[in-house]
Every structure is written in C-alpha cells, then in structure tokens.
PDB file of N, CA and C in Angstrom:
ATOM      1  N   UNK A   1      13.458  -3.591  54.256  1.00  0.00           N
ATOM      2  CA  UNK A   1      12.069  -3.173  54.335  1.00  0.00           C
ATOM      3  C   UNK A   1      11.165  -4.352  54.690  1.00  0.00           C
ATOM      4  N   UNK A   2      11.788  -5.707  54.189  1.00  0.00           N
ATOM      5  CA  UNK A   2      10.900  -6.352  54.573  1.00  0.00           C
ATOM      6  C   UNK A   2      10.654  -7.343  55.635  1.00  0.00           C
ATOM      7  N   UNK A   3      11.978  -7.080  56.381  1.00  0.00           N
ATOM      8  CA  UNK A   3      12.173  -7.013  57.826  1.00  0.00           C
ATOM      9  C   UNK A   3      11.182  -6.582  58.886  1.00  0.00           C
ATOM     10  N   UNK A   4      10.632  -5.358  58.335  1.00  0.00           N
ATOM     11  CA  UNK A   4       9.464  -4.451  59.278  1.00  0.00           C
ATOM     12  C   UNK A   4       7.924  -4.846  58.881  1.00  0.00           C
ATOM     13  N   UNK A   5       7.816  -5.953  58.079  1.00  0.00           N
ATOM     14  CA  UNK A   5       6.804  -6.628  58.326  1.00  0.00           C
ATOM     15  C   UNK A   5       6.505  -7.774  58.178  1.00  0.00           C
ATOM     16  N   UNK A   6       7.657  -7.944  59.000  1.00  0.00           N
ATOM     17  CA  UNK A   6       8.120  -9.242  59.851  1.00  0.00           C
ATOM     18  C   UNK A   6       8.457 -10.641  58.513  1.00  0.00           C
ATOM     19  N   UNK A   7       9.392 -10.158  58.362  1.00  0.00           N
ATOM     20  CA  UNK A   7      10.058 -11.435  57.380  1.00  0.00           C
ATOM     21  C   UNK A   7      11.388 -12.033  58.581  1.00  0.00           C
ATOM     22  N   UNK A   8      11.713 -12.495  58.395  1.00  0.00           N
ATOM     23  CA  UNK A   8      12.988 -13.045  58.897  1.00  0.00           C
ATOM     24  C   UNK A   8      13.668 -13.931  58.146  1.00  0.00           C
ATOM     25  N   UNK A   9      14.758 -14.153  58.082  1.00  0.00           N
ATOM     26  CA  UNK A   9      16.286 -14.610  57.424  1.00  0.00           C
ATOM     27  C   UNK A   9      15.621 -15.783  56.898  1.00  0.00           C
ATOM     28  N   UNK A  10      14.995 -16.843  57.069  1.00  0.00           N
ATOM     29  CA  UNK A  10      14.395 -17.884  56.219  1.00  0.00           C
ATOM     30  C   UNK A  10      13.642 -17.547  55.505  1.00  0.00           C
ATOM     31  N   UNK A  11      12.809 -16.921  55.694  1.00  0.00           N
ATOM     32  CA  UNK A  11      11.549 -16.321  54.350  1.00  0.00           C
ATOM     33  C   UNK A  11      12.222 -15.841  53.539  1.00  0.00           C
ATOM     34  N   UNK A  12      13.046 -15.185  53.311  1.00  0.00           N
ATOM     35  CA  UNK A  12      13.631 -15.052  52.058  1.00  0.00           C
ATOM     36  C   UNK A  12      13.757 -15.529  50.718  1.00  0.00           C
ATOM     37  N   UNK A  13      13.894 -17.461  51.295  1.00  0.00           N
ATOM     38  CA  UNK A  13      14.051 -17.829  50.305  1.00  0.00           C
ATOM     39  C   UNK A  13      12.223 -18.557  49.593  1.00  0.00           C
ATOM     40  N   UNK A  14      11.252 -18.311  50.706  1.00  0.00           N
ATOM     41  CA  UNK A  14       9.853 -18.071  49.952  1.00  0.00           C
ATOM     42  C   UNK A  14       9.672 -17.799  49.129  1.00  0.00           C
ATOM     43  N   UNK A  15       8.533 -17.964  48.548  1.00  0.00           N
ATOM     44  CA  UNK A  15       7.499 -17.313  47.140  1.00  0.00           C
ATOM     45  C   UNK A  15       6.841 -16.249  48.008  1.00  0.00           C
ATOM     46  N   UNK A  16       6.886 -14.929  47.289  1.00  0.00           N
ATOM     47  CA  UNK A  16       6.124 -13.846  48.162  1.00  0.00           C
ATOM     48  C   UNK A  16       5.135 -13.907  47.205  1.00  0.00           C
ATOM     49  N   UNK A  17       3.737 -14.543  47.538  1.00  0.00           N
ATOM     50  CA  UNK A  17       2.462 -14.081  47.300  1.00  0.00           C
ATOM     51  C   UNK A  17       1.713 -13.291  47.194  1.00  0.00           C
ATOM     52  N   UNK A  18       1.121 -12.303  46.326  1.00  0.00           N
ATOM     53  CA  UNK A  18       0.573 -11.254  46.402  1.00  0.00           C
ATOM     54  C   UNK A  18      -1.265 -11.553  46.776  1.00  0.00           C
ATOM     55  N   UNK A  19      -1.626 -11.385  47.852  1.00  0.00           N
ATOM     56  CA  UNK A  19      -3.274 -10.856  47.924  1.00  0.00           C
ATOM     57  C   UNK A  19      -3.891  -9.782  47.788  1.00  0.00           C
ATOM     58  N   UNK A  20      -4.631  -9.225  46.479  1.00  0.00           N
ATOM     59  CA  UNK A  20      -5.230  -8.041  47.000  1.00  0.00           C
ATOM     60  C   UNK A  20      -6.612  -8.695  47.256  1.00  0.00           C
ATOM     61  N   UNK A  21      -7.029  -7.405  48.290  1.00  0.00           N
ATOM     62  CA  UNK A  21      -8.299  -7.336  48.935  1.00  0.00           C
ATOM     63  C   UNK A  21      -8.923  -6.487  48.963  1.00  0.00           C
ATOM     64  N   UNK A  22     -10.205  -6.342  48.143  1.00  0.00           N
ATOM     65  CA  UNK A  22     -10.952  -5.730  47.779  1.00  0.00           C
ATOM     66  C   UNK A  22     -12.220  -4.679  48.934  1.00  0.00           C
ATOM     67  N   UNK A  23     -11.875  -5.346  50.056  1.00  0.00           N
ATOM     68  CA  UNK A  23     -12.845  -5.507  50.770  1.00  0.00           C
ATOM     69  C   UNK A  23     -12.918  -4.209  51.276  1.00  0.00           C
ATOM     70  N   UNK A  24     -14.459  -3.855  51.550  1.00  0.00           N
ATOM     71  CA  UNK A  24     -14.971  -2.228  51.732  1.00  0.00           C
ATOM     72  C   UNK A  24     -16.065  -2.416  52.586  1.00  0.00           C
ATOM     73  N   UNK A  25     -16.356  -1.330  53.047  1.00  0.00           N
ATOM     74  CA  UNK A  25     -17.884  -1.489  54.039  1.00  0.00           C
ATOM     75  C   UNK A  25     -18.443  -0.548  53.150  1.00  0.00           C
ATOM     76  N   UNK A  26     -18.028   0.317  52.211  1.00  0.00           N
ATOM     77  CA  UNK A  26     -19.019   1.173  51.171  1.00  0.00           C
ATOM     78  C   UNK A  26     -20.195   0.796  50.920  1.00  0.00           C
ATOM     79  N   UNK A  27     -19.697  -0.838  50.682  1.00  0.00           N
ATOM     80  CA  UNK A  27     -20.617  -1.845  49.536  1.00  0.00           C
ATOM     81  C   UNK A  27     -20.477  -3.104  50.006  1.00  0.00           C
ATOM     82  N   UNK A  28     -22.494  -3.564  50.277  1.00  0.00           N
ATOM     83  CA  UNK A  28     -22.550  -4.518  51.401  1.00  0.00           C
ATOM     84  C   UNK A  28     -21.622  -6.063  50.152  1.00  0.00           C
ATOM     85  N   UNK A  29     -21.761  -5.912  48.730  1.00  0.00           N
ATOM     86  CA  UNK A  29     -20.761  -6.839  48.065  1.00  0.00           C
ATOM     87  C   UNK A  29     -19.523  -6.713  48.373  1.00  0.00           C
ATOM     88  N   UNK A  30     -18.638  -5.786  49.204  1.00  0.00           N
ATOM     89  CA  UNK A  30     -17.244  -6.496  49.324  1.00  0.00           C
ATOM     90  C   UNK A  30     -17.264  -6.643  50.625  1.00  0.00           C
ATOM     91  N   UNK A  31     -17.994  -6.411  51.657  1.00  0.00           N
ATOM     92  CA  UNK A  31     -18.029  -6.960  53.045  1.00  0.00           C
ATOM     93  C   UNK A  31     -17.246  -8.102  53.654  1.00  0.00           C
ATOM     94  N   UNK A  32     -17.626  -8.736  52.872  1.00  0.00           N
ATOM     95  CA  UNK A  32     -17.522 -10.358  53.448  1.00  0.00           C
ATOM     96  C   UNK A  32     -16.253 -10.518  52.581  1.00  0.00           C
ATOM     97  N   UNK A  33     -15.549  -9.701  51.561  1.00  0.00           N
ATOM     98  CA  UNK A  33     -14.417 -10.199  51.139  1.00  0.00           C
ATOM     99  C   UNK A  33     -12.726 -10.395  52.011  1.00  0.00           C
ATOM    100  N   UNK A  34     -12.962  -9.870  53.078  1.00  0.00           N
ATOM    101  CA  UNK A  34     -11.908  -9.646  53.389  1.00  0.00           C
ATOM    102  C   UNK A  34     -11.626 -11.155  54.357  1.00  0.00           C
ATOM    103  N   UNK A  35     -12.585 -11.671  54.744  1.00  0.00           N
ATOM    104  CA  UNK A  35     -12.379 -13.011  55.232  1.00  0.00           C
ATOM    105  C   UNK A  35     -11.886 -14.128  54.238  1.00  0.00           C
ATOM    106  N   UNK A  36     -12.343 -14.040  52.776  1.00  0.00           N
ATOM    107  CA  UNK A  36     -12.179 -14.462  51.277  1.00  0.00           C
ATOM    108  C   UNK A  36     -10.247 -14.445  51.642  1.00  0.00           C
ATOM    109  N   UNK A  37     -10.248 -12.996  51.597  1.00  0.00           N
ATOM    110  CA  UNK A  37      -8.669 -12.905  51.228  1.00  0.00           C
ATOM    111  C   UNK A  37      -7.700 -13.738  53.143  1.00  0.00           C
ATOM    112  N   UNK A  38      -8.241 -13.407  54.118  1.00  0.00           N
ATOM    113  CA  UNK A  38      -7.537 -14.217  55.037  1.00  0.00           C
ATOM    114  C   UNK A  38      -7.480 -15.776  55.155  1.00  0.00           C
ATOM    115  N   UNK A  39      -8.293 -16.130  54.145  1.00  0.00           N
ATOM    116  CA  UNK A  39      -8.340 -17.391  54.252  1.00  0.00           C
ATOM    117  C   UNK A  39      -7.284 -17.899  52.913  1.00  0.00           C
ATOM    118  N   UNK A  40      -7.070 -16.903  51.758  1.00  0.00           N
ATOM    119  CA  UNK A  40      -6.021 -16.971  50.566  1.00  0.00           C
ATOM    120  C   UNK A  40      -4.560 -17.179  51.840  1.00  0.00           C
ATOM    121  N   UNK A  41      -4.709 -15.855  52.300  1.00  0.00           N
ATOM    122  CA  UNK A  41      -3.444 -15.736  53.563  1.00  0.00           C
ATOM    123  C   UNK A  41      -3.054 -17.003  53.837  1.00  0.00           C
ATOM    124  N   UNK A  42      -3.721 -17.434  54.913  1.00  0.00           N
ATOM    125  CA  UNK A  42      -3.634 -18.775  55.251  1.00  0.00           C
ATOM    126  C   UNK A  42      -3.472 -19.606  55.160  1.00  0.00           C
ATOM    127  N   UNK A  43      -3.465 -20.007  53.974  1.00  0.00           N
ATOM    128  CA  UNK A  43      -3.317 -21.417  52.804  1.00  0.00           C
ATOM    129  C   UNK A  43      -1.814 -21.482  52.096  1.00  0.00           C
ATOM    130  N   UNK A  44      -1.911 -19.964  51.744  1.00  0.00           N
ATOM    131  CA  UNK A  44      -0.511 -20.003  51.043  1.00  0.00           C
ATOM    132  C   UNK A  44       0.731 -20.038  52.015  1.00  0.00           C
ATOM    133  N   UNK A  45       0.322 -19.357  53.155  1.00  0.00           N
ATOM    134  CA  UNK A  45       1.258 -19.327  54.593  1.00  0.00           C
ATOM    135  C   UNK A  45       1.769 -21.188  55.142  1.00  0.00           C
ATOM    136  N   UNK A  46       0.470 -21.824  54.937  1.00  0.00           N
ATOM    137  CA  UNK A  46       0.544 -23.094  54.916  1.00  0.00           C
ATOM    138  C   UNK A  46       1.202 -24.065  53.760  1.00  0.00           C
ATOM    139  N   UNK A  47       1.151 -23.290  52.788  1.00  0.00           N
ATOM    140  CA  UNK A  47       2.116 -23.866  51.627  1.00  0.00           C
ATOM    141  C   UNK A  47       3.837 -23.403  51.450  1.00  0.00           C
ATOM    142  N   UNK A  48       3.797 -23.357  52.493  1.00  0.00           N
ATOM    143  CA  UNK A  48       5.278 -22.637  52.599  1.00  0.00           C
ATOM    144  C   UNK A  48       5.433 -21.081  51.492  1.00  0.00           C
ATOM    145  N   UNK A  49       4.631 -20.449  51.370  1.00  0.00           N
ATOM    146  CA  UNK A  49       5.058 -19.165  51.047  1.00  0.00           C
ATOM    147  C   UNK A  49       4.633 -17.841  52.077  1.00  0.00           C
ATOM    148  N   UNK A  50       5.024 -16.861  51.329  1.00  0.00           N
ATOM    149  CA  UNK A  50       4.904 -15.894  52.651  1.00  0.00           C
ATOM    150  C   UNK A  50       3.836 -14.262  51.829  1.00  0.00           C
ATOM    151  N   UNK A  51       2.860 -14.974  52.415  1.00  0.00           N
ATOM    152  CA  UNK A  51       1.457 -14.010  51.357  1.00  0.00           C
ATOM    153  C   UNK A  51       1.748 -12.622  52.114  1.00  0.00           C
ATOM    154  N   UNK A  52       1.584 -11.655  51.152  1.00  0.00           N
ATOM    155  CA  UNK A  52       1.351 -10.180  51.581  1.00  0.00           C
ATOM    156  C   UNK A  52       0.009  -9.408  51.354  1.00  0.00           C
ATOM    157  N   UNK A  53      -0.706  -8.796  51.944  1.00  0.00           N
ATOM    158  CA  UNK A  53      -1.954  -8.828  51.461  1.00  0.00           C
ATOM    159  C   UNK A  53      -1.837  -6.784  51.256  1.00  0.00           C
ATOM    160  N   UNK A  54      -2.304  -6.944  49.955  1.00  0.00           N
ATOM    161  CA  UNK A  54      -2.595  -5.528  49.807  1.00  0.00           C
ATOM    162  C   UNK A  54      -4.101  -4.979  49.422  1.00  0.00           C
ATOM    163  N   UNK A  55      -4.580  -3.560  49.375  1.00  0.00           N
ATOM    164  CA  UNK A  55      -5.489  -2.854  49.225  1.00  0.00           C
ATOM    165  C   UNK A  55      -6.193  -2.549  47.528  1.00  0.00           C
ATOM    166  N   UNK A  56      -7.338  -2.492  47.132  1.00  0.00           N
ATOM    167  CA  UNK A  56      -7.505  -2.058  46.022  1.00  0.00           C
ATOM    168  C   UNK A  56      -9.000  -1.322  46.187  1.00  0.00           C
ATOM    169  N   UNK A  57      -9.192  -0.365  45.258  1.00  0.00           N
ATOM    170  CA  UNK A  57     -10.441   0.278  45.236  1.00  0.00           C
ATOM    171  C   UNK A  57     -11.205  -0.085  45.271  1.00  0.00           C
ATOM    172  N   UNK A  58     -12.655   0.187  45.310  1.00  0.00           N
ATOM    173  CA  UNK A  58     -13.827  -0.708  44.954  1.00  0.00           C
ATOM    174  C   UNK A  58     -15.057   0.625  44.549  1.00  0.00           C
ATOM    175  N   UNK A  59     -15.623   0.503  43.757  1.00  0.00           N
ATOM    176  CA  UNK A  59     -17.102   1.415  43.291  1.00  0.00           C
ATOM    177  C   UNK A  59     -18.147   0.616  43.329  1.00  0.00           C
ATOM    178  N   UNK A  60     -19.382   1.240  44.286  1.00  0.00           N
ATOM    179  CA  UNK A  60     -20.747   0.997  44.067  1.00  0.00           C
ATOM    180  C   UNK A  60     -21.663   0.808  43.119  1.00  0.00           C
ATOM    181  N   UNK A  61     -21.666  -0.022  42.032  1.00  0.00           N
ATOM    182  CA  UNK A  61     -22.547   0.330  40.919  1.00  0.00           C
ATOM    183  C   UNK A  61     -23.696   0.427  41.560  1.00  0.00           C
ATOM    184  N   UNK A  62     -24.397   0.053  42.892  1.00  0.00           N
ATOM    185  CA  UNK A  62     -25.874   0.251  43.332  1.00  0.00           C
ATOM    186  C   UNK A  62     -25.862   1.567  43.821  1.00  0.00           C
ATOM    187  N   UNK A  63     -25.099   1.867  44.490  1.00  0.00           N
ATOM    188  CA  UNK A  63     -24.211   3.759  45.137  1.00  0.00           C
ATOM    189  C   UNK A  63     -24.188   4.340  43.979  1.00  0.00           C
ATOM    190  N   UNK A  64     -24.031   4.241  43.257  1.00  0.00           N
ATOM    191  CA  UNK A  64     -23.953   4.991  42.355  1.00  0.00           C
ATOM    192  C   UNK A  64     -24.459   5.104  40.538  1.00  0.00           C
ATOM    193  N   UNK A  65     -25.380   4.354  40.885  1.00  0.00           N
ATOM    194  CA  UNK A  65     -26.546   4.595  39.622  1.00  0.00           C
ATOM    195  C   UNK A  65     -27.439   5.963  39.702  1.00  0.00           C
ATOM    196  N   UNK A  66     -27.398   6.916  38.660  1.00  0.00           N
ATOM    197  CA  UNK A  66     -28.292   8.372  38.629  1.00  0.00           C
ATOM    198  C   UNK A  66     -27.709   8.747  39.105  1.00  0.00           C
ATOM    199  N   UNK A  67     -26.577   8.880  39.490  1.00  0.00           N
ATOM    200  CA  UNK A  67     -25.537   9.950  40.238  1.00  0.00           C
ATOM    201  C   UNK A  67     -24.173   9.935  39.132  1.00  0.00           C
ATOM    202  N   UNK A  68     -23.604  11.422  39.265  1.00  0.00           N
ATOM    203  CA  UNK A  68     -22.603  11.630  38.477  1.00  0.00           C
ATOM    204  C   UNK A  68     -20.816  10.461  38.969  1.00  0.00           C
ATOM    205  N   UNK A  69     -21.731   9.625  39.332  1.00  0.00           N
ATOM    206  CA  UNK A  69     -20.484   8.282  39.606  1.00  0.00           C
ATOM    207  C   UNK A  69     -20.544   7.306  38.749  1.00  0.00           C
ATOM    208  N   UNK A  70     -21.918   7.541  38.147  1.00  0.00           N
ATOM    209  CA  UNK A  70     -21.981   6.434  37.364  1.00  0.00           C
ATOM    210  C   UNK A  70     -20.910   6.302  36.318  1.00  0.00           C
ATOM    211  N   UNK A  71     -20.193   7.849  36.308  1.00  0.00           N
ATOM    212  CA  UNK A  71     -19.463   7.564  34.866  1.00  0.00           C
ATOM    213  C   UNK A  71     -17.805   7.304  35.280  1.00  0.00           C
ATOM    214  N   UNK A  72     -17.965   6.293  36.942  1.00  0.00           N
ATOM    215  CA  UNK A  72     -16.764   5.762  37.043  1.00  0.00           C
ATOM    216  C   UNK A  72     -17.352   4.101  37.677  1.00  0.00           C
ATOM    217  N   UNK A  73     -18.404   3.965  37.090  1.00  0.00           N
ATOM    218  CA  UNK A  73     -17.915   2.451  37.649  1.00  0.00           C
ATOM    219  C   UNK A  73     -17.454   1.500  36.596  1.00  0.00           C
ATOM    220  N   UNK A  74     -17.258   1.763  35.063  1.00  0.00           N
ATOM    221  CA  UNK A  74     -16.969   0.603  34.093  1.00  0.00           C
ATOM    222  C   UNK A  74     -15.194   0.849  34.170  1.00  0.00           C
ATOM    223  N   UNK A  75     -15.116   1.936  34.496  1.00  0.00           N
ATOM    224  CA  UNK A  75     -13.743   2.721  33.898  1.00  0.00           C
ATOM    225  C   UNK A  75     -12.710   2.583  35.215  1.00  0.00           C
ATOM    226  N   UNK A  76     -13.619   2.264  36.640  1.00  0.00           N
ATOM    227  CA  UNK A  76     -13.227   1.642  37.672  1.00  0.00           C
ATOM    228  C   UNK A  76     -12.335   0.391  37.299  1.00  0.00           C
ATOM    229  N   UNK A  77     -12.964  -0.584  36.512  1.00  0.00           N
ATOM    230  CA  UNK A  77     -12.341  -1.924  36.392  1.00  0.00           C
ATOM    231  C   UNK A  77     -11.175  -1.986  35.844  1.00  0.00           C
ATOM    232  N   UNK A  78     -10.790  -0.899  34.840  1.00  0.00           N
ATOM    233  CA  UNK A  78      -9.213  -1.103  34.162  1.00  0.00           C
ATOM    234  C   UNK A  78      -8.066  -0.477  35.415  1.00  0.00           C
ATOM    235  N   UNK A  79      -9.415   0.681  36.280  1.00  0.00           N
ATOM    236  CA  UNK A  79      -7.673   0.993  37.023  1.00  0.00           C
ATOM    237  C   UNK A  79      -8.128   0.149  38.414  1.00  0.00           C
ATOM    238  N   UNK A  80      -8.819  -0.701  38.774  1.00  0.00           N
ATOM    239  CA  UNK A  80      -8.387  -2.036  39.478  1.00  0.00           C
ATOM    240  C   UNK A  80      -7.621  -2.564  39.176  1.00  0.00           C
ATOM    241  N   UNK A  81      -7.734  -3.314  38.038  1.00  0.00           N
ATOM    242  CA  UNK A  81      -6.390  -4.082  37.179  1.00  0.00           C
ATOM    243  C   UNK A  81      -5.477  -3.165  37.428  1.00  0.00           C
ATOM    244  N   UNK A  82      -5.559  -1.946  36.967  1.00  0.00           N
ATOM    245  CA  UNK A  82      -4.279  -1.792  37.090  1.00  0.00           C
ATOM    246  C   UNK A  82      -2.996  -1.514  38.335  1.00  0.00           C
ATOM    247  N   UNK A  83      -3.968  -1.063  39.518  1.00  0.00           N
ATOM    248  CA  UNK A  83      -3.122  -0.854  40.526  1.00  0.00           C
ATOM    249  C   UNK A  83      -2.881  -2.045  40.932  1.00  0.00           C
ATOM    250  N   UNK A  84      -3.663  -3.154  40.665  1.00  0.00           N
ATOM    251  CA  UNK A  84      -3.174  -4.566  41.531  1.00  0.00           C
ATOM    252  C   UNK A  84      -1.751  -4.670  40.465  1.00  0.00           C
ATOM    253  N   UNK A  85      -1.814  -4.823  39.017  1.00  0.00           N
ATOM    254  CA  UNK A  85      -0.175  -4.827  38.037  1.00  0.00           C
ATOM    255  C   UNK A  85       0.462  -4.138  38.615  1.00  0.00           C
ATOM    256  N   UNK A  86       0.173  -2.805  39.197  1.00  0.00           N
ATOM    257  CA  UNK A  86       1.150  -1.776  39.491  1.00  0.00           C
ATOM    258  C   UNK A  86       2.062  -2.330  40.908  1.00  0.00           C
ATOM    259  N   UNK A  87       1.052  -3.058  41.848  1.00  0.00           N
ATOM    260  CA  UNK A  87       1.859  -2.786  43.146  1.00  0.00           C
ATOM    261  C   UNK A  87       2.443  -4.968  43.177  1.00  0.00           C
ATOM    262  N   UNK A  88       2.074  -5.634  42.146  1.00  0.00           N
ATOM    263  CA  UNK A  88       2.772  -6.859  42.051  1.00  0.00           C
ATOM    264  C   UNK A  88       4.273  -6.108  41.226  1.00  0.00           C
ATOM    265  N   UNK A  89       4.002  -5.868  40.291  1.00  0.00           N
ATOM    266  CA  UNK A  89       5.388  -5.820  39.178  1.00  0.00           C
ATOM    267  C   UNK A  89       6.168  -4.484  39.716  1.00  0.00           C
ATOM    268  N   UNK A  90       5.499  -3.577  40.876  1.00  0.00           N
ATOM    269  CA  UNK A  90       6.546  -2.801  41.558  1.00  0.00           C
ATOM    270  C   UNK A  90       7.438  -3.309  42.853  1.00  0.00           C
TER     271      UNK A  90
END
C-alpha cells in the first residue's frame, strides 16, 4: 500500500512522520495552515524521514456562534484529538 504513494525499497527503513492538516477555506483561521503543514513536510523529508500528511476537521467558532453549531465547537476538540490518535495508532 505504501508503494502507491510512492515509497520505494529504501524508505522503508525511515521514520514515517505523521502531519495532520487542519487546513480549510470554511475558516479564514485555517487558511494559511496548510502552507504551516508543507513546510512540517519539508523539513522532516529533509531529515531523512518520510512525512505523510493527513486531513482533520475543523469548526467555525465565528460560523457558528447563535446558530445550532454552537453546540459542536467545544466537543469538536476531543474528536480532533481523536481522529488525529485514530489515523497515527491505525
């Protein structure tokens, strides 16, 4: 599997790095994150490991103040944590 995104026979013996990236156009705060995380990419790629960058949710607390969302942006933060645990330790 990890052939098809593009490992080859030396990376193997790498540190596979996990990046998640938060980054959304929802919300002008994670905009600019996704340059944040290519530049994590980059560094660790340069440290001899082989970074993978994955996806995580993100909620508007400004989107969604007085709206029936509000009663997911605190409750947002545990299942951030948790899908980033979920997709490192899977």
């Amino acid at each position: 599997m990890l052939r098809a995104v593009g490992f080859e026979g030396s990376d193997f013996i790498k540190p596979i790095i996990g990046v998640a990236n938060a980054h959304s156009t929802i919300t002008p705060c994670n905009m600019g994150i996704n340059d944040f995380a290519m530049r994590a990419m980059a560094g660790a790629k340069q440290a001899g490991a082989m970074p993978q960058i994955f996806g995580t949710i993100t909620i508007s607390d400004g989107i969604s103040m007085g709206t029936e969302g509000m009663k997911y942006s605190l409750v947002s933060r545990e299942v951030i944590a948790d899908s980033i645990e979920t997709v490192c330790k899977g």
